[in-house]
C-alpha atoms as a PDB file:
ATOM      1  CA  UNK A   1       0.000   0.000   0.000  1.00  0.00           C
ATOM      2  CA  UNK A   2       2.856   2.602   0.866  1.00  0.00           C
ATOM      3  CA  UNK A   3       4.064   1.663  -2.574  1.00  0.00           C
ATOM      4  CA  UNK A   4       1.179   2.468  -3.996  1.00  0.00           C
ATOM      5  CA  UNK A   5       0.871   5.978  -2.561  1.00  0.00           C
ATOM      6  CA  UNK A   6       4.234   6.790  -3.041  1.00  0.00           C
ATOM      7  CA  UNK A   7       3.667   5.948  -7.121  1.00  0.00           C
ATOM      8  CA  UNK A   8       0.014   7.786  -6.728  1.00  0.00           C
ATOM      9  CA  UNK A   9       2.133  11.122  -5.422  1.00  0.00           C
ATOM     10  CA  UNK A  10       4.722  11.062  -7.879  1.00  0.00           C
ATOM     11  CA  UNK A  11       2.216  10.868 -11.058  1.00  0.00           C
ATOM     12  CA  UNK A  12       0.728  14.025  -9.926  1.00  0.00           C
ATOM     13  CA  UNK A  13       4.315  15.363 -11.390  1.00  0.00           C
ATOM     14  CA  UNK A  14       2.898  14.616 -14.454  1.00  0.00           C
ATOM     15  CA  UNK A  15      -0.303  16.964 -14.809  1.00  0.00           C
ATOM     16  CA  UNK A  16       0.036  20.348 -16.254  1.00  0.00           C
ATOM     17  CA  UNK A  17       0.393  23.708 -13.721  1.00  0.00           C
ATOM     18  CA  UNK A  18      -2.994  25.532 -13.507  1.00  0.00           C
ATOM     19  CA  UNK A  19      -2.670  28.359 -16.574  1.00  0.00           C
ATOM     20  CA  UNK A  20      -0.472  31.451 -14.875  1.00  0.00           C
ATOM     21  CA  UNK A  21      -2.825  33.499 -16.980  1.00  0.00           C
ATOM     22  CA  UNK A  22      -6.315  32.108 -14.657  1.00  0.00           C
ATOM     23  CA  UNK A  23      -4.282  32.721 -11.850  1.00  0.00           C
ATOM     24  CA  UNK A  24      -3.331  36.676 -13.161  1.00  0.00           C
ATOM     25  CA  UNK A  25      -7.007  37.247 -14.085  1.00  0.00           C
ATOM     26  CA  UNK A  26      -8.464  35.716 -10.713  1.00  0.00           C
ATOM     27  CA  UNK A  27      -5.856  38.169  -8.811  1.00  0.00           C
ATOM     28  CA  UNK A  28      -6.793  40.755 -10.717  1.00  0.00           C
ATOM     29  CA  UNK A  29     -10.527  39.819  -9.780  1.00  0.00           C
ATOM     30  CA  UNK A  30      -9.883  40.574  -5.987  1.00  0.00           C
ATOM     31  CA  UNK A  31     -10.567  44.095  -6.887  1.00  0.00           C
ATOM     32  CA  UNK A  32     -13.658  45.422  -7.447  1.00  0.00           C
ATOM     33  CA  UNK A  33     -13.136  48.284  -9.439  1.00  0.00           C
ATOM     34  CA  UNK A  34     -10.713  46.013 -11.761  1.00  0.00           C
ATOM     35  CA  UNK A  35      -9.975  47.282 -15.627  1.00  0.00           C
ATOM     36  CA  UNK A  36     -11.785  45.088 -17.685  1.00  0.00           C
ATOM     37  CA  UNK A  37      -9.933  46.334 -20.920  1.00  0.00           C
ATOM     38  CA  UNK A  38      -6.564  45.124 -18.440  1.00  0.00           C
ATOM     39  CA  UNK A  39      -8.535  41.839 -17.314  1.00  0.00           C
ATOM     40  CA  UNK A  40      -8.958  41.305 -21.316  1.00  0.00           C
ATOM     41  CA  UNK A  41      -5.451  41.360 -22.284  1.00  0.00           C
ATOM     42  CA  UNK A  42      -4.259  39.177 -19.585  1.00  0.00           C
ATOM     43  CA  UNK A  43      -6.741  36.357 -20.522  1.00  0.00           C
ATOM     44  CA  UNK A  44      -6.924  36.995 -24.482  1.00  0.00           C
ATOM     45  CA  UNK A  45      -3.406  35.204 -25.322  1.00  0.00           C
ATOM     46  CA  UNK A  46      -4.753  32.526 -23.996  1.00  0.00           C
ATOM     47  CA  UNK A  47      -6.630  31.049 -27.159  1.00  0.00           C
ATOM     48  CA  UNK A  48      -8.188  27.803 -25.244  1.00  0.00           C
ATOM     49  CA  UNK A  49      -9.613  29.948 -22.372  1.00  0.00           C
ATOM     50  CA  UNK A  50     -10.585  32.632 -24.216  1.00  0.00           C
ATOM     51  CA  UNK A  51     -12.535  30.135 -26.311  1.00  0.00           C
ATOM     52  CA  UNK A  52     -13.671  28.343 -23.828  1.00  0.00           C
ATOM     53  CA  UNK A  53     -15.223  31.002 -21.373  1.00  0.00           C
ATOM     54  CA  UNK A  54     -17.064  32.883 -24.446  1.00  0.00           C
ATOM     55  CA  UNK A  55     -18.693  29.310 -25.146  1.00  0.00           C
ATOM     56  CA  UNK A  56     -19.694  29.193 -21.404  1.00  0.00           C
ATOM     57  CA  UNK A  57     -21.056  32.889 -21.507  1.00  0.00           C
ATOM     58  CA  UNK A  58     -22.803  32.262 -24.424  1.00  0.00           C
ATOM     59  CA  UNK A  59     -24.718  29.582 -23.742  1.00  0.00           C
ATOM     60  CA  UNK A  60     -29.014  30.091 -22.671  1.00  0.00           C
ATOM     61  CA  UNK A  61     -27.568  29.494 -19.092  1.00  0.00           C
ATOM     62  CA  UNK A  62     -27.292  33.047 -17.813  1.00  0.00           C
ATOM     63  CA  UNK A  63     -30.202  34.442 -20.374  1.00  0.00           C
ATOM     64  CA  UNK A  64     -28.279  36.719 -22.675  1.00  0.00           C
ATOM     65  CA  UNK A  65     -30.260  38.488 -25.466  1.00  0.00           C
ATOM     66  CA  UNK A  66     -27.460  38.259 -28.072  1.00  0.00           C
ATOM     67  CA  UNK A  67     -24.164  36.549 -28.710  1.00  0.00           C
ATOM     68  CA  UNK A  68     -21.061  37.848 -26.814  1.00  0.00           C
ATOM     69  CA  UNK A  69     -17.832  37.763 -29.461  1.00  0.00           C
ATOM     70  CA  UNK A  70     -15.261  39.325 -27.277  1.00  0.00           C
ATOM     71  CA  UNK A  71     -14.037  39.005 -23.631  1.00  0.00           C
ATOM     72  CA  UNK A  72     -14.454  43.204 -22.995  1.00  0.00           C
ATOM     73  CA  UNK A  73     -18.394  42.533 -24.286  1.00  0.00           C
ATOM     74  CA  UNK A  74     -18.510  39.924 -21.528  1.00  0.00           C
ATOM     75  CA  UNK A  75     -17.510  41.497 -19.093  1.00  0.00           C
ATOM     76  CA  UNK A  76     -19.507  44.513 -19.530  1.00  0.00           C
ATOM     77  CA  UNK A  77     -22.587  42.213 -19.018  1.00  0.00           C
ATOM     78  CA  UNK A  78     -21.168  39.925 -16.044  1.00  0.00           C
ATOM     79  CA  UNK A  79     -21.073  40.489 -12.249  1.00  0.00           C
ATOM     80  CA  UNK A  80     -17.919  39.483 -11.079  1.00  0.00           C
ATOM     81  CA  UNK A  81     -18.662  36.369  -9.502  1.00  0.00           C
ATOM     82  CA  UNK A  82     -19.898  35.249 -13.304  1.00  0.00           C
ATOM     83  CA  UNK A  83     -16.368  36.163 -14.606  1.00  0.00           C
ATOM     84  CA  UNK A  84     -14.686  34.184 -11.861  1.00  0.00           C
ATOM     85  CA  UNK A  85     -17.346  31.110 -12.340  1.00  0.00           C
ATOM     86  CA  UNK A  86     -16.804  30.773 -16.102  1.00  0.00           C
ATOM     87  CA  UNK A  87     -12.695  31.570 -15.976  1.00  0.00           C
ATOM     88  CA  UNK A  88     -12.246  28.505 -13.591  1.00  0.00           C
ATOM     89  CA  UNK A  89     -14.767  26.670 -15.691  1.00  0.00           C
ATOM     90  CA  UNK A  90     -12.832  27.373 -18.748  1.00  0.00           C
ATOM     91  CA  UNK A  91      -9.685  26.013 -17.106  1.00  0.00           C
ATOM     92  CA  UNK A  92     -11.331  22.784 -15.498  1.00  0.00           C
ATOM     93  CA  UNK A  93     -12.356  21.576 -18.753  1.00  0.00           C
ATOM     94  CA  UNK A  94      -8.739  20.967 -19.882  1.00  0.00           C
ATOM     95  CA  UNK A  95      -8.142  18.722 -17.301  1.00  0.00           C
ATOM     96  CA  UNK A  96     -11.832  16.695 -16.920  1.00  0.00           C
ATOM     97  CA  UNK A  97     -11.757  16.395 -21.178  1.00  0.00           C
ATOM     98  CA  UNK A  98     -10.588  12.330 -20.500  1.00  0.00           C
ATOM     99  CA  UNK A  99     -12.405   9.045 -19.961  1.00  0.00           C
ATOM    100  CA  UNK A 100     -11.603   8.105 -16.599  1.00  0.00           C
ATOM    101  CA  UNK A 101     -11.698   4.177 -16.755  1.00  0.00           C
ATOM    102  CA  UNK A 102     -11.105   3.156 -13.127  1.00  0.00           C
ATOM    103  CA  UNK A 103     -14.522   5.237 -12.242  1.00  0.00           C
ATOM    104  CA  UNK A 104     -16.362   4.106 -15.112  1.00  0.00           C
ATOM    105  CA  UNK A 105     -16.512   7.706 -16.230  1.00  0.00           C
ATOM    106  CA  UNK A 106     -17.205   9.258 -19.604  1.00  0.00           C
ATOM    107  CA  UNK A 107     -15.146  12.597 -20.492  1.00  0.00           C
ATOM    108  CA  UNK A 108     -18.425  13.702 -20.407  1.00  0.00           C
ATOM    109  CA  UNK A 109     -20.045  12.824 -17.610  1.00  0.00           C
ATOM    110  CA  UNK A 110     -16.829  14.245 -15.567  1.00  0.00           C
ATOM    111  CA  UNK A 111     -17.105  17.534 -17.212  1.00  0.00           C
ATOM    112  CA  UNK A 112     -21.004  17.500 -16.611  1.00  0.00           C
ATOM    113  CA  UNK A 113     -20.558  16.315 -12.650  1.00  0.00           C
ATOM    114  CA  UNK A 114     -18.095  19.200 -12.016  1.00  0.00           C
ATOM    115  CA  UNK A 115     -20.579  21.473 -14.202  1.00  0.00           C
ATOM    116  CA  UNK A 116     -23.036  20.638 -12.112  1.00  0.00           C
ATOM    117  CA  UNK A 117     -21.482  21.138  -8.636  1.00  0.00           C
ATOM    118  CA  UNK A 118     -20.406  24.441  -9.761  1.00  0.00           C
ATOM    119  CA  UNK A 119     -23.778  25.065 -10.488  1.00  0.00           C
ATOM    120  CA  UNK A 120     -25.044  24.492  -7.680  1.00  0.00           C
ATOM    121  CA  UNK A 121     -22.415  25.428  -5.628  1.00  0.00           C
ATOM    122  CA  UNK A 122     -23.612  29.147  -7.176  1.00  0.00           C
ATOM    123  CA  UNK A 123     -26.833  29.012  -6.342  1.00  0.00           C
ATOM    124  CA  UNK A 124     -26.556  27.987  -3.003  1.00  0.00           C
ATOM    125  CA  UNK A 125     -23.985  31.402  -2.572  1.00  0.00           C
ATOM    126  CA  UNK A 126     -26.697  33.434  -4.232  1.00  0.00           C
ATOM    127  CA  UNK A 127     -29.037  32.381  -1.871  1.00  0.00           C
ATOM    128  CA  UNK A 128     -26.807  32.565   1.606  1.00  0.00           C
ATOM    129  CA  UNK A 129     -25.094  35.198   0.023  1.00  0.00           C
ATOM    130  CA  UNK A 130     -21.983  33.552   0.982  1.00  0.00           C
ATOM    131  CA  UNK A 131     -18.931  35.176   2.104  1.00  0.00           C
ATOM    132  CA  UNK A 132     -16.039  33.486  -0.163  1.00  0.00           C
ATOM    133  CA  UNK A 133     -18.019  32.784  -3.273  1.00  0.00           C
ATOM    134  CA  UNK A 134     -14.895  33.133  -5.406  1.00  0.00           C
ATOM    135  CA  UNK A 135     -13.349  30.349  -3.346  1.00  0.00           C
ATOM    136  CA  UNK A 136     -16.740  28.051  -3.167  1.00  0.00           C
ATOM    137  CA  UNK A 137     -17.175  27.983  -7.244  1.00  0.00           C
ATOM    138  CA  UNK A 138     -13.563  26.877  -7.615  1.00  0.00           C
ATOM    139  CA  UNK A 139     -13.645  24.210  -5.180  1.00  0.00           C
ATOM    140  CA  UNK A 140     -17.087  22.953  -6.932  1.00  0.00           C
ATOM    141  CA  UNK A 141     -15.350  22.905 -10.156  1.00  0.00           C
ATOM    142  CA  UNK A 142     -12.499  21.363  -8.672  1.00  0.00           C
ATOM    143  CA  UNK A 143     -13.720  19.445  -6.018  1.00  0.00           C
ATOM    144  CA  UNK A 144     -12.827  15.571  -7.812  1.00  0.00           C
ATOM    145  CA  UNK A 145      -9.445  17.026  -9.948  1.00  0.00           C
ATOM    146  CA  UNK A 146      -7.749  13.845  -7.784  1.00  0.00           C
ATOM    147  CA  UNK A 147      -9.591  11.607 -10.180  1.00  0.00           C
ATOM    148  CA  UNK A 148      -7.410  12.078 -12.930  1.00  0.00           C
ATOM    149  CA  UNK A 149      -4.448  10.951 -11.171  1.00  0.00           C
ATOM    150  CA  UNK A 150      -5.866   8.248  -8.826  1.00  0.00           C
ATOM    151  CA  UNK A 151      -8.027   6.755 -11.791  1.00  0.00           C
ATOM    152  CA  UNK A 152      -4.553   5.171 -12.991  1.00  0.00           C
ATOM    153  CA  UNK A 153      -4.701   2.812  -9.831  1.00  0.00           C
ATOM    154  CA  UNK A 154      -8.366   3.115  -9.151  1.00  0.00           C
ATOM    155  CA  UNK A 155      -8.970   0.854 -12.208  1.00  0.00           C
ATOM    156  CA  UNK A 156      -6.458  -2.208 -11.755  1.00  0.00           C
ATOM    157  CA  UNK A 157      -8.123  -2.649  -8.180  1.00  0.00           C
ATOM    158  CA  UNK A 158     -11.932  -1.660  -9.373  1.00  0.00           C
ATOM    159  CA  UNK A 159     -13.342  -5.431  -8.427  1.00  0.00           C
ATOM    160  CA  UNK A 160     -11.401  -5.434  -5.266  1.00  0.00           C
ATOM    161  CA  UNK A 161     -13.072  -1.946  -4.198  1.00  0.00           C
ATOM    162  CA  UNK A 162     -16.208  -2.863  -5.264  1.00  0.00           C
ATOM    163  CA  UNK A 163     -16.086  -6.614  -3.562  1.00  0.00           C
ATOM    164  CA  UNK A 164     -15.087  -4.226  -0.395  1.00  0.00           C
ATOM    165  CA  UNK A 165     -18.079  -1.714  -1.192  1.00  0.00           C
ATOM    166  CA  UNK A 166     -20.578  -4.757  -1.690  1.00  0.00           C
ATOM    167  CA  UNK A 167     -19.507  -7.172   1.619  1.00  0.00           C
ATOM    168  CA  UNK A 168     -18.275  -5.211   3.647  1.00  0.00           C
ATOM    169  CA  UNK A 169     -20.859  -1.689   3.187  1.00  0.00           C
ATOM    170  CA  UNK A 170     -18.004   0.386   2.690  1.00  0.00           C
ATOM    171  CA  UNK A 171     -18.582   3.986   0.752  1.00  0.00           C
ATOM    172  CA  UNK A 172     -16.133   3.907  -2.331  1.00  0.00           C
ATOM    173  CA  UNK A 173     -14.200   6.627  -0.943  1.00  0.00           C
ATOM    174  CA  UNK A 174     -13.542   4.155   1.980  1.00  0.00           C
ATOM    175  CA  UNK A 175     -12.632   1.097   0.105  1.00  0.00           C
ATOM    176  CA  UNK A 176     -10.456   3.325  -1.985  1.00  0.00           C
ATOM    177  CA  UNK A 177      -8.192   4.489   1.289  1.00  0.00           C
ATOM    178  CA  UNK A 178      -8.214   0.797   2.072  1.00  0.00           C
ATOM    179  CA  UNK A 179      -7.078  -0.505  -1.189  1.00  0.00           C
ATOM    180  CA  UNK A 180      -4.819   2.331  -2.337  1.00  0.00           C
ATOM    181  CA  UNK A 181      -3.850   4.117   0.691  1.00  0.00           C
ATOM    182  CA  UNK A 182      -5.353   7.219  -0.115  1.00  0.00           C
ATOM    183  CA  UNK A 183      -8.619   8.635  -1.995  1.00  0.00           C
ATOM    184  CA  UNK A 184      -9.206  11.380  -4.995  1.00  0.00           C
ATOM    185  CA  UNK A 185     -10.325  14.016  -2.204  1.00  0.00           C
ATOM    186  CA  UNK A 186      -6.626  13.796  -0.773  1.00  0.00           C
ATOM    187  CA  UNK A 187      -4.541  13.742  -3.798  1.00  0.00           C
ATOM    188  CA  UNK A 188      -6.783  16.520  -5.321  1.00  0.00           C
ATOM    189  CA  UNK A 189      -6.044  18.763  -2.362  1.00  0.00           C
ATOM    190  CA  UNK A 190      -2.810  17.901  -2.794  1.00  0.00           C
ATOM    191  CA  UNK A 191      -2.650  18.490  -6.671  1.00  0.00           C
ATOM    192  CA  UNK A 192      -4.314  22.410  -5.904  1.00  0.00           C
ATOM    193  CA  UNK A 193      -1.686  22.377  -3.133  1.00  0.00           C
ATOM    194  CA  UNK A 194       0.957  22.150  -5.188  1.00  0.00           C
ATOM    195  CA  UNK A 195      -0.789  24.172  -8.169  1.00  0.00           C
ATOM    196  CA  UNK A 196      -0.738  27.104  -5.254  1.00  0.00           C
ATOM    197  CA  UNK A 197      -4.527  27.670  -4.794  1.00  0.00           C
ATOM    198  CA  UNK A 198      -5.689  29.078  -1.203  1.00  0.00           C
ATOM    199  CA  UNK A 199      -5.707  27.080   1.611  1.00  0.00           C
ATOM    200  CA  UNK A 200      -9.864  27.676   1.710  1.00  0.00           C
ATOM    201  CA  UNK A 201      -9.995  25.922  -1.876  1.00  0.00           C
ATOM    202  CA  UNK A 202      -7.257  23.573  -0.920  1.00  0.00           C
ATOM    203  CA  UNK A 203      -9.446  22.952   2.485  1.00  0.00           C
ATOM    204  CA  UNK A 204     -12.573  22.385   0.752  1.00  0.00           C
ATOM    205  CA  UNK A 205     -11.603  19.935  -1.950  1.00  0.00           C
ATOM    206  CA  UNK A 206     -10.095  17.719   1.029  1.00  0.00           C
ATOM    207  CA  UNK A 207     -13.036  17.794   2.835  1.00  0.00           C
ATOM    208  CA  UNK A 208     -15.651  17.021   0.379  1.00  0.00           C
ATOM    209  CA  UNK A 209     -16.593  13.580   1.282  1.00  0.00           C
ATOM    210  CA  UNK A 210     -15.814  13.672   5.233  1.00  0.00           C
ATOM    211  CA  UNK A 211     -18.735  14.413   7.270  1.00  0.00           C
ATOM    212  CA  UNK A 212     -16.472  15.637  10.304  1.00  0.00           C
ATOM    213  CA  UNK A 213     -14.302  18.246   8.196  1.00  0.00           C
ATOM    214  CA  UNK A 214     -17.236  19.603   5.789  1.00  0.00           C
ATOM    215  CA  UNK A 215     -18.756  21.247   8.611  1.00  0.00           C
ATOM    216  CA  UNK A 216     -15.589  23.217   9.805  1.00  0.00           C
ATOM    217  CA  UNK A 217     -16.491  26.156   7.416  1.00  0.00           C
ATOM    218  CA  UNK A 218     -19.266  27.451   5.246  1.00  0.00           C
ATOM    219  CA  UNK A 219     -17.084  27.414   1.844  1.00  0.00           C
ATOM    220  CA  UNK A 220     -16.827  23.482   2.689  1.00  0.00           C
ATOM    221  CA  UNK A 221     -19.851  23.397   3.120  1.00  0.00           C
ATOM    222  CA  UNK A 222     -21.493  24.289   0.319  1.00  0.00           C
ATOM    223  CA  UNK A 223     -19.057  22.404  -1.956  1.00  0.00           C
ATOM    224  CA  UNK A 224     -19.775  19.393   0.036  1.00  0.00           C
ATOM    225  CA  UNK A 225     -24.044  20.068  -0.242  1.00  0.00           C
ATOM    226  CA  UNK A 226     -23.582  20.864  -4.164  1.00  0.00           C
ATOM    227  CA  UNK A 227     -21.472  18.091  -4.732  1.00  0.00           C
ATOM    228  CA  UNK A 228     -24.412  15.650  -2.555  1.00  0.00           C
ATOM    229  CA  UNK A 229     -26.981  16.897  -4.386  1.00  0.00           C
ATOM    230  CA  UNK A 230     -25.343  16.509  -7.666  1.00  0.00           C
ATOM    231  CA  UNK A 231     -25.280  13.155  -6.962  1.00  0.00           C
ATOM    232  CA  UNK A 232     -28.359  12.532  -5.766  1.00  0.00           C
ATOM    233  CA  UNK A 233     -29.582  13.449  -8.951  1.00  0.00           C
ATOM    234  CA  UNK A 234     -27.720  11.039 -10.490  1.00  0.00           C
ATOM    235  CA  UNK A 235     -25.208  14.046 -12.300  1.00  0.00           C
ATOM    236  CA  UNK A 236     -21.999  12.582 -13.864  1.00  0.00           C
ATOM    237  CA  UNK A 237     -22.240   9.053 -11.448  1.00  0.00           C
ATOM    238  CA  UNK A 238     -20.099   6.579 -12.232  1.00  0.00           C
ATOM    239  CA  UNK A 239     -18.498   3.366 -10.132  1.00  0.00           C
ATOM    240  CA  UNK A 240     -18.508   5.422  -7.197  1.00  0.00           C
ATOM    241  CA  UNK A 241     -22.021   6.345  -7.741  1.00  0.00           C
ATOM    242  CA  UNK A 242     -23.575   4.907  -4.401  1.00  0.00           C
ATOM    243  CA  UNK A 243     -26.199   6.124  -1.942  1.00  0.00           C
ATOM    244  CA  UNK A 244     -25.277   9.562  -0.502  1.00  0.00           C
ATOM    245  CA  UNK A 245     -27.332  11.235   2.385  1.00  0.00           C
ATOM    246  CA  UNK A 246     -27.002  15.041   3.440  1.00  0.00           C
ATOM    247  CA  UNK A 247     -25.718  14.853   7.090  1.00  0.00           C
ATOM    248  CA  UNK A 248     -27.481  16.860   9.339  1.00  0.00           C
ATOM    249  CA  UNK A 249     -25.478  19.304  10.348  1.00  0.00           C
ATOM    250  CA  UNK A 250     -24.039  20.352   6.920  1.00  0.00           C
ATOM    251  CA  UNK A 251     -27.421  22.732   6.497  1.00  0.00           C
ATOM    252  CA  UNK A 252     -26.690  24.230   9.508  1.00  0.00           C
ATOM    253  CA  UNK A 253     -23.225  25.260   8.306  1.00  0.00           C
ATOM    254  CA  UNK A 254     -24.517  26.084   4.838  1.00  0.00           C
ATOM    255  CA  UNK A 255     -27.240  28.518   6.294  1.00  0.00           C
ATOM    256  CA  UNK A 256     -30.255  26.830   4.752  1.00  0.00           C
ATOM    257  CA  UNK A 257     -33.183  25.474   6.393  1.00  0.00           C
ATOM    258  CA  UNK A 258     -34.613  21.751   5.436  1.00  0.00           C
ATOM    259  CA  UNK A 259     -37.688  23.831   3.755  1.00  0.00           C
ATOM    260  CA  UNK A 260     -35.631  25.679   1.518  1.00  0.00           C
ATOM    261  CA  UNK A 261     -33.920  22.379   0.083  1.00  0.00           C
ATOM    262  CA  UNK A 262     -36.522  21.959  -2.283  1.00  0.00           C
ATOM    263  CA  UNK A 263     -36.407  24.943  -4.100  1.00  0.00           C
ATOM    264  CA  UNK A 264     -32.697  24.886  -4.215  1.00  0.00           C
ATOM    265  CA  UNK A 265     -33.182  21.010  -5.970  1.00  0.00           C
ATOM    266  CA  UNK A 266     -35.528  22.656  -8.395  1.00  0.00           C
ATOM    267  CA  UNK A 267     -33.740  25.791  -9.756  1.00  0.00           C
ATOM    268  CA  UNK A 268     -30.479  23.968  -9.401  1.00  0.00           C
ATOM    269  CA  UNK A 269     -31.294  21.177 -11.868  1.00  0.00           C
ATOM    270  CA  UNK A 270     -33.349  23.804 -13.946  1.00  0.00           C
ATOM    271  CA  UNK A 271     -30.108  25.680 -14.002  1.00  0.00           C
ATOM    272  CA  UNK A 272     -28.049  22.641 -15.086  1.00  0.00           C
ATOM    273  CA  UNK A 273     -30.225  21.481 -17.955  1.00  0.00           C
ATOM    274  CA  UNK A 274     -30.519  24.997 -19.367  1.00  0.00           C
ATOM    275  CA  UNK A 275     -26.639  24.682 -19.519  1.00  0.00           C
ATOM    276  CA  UNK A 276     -25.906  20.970 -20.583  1.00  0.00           C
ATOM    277  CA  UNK A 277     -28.882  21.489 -23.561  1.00  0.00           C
ATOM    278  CA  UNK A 278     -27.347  24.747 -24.813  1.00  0.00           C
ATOM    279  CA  UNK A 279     -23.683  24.520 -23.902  1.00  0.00           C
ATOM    280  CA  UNK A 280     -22.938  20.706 -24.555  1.00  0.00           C
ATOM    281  CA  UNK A 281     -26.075  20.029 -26.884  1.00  0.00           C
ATOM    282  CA  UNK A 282     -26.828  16.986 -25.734  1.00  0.00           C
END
């Protein structure tokens, strides 16, 4: 097992460095009265970004009238929590664009599970009006980037996990520790540790799956409840794609009452099916 984790650590040598240019754009974000003709030529010589996060803006998903063709015109007509949400989206595609075998994942799926946590992750800041939301919809979109790296081992010991899931009523996440040594939730905050993301984001992608940690802070939190809900809906689910409950006392850290779950559910999937019809026309 301590070989295994030692070869699980060193592959994460091998994916890319987040894009300098995000990380410019999202520092340059920090301040509200930021230049957006400054914020365009950061982010312009970037052709896949650029490309990317006018295809995000211009899908039905946040209701424009007419077609955005330049970065300047979307920023004019985005809050800057929307420029934030569809930069890191932009940049998360590049690195969820890949079957991952060991989960039983489609490239597809994995960009549409992450889609929708970010998704929801939003909505639920909208409606707590969160403190960090800058930090909450990058740990959404981020929140299973370990899953790239630990799908390598994930899928030469898939029937021993899932023997270990189905005798012994272990979550995935547990029989994956047990097997490998370690789980995606680790090695992604680990990956983002590396990459140089805050220790909030860092924090939040760790604690995404442990009832105990979620709860130490709301930007947890709400990654944790968006990334539940996602998958109660059955959003991106592959081998790991078990029962999930919301534990109790993540609500109470989110800031939203069992009443208001509902509604969130509904506008939340509305939100993501406006977006996977129109963005990913499927």
């Amino acid at each position: 097992m301590v070989k295994v984790l030692e070869y699980v650590f060193e592959e994460l040598n091998s994916v890319p460095n987040f894009p300098e240019t995000a990380f410019r754009a999202l520092r340059m974000l920090e301040d509200e009265n930021v230049n957006f003709h400054d914020l365009a030529k950061v982010i312009r010589y970037d052709a896949t970004i650029t490309a990317n996060f006018l295809k995000l803006v211009n899908s039905a998903y946040i209701g424009l009238r007419r077609k955005v063709e330049s970065l300047t015109q979307a920023f004019a007509l985005l809050g800057l929590n929307q420029i934030r949400f569809f930069l890191i989206a932009a940049c998360a595609g590049q690195y969820l664009n890949r079957p991952l075998r060991g989960y039983d994942l489609s490239p597809y799926e994995v960009w549409l599970h992450s889609l929708g946590c970010g998704v929801f992750a939003e909505l639920v800041s909208e409606k707590i009006k969160a403190e960090h939301q800058d930090h909450i919809f990058t740990a959404a979109l981020l929140h299973d980037i370990g899953k790239i790296v630990l799908d390598l081992f994930v899928g030469g010991e898939l029937e021993v996990i899932r023997e270990l899931v189905e005798e012994e009523g272990l979550s995935f996440m547990e029989a994956e520790i047990m097997v490998l040594g370690t789980d995606h939730a680790v090695v992604g905050a680990e990956l983002l540790r590396r990459w140089g993301f805050p220790q909030e984001i860092i924090f939040a992608v760790r604690a995404h799956h442990d009832e105990d940690w979620m709860v130490q802070n709301q930007t947890s939190a709400v990654v944790a409840l968006a990334n539940t809900l996602v998958n109660l809906l059955g959003i991106g689910m592959g081998a790991d794609g078990l029962s999930y409950r919301i534990p109790p006392a993540l609500l109470k850290t989110v800031g939203l009452k069992d009443k208001e779950l509902f509604d969130v559910i509904t506008e939340g999937f509305l939100r993501y099916q406006n977006l996977k019809e129109n963005l990913l026309n499927k």
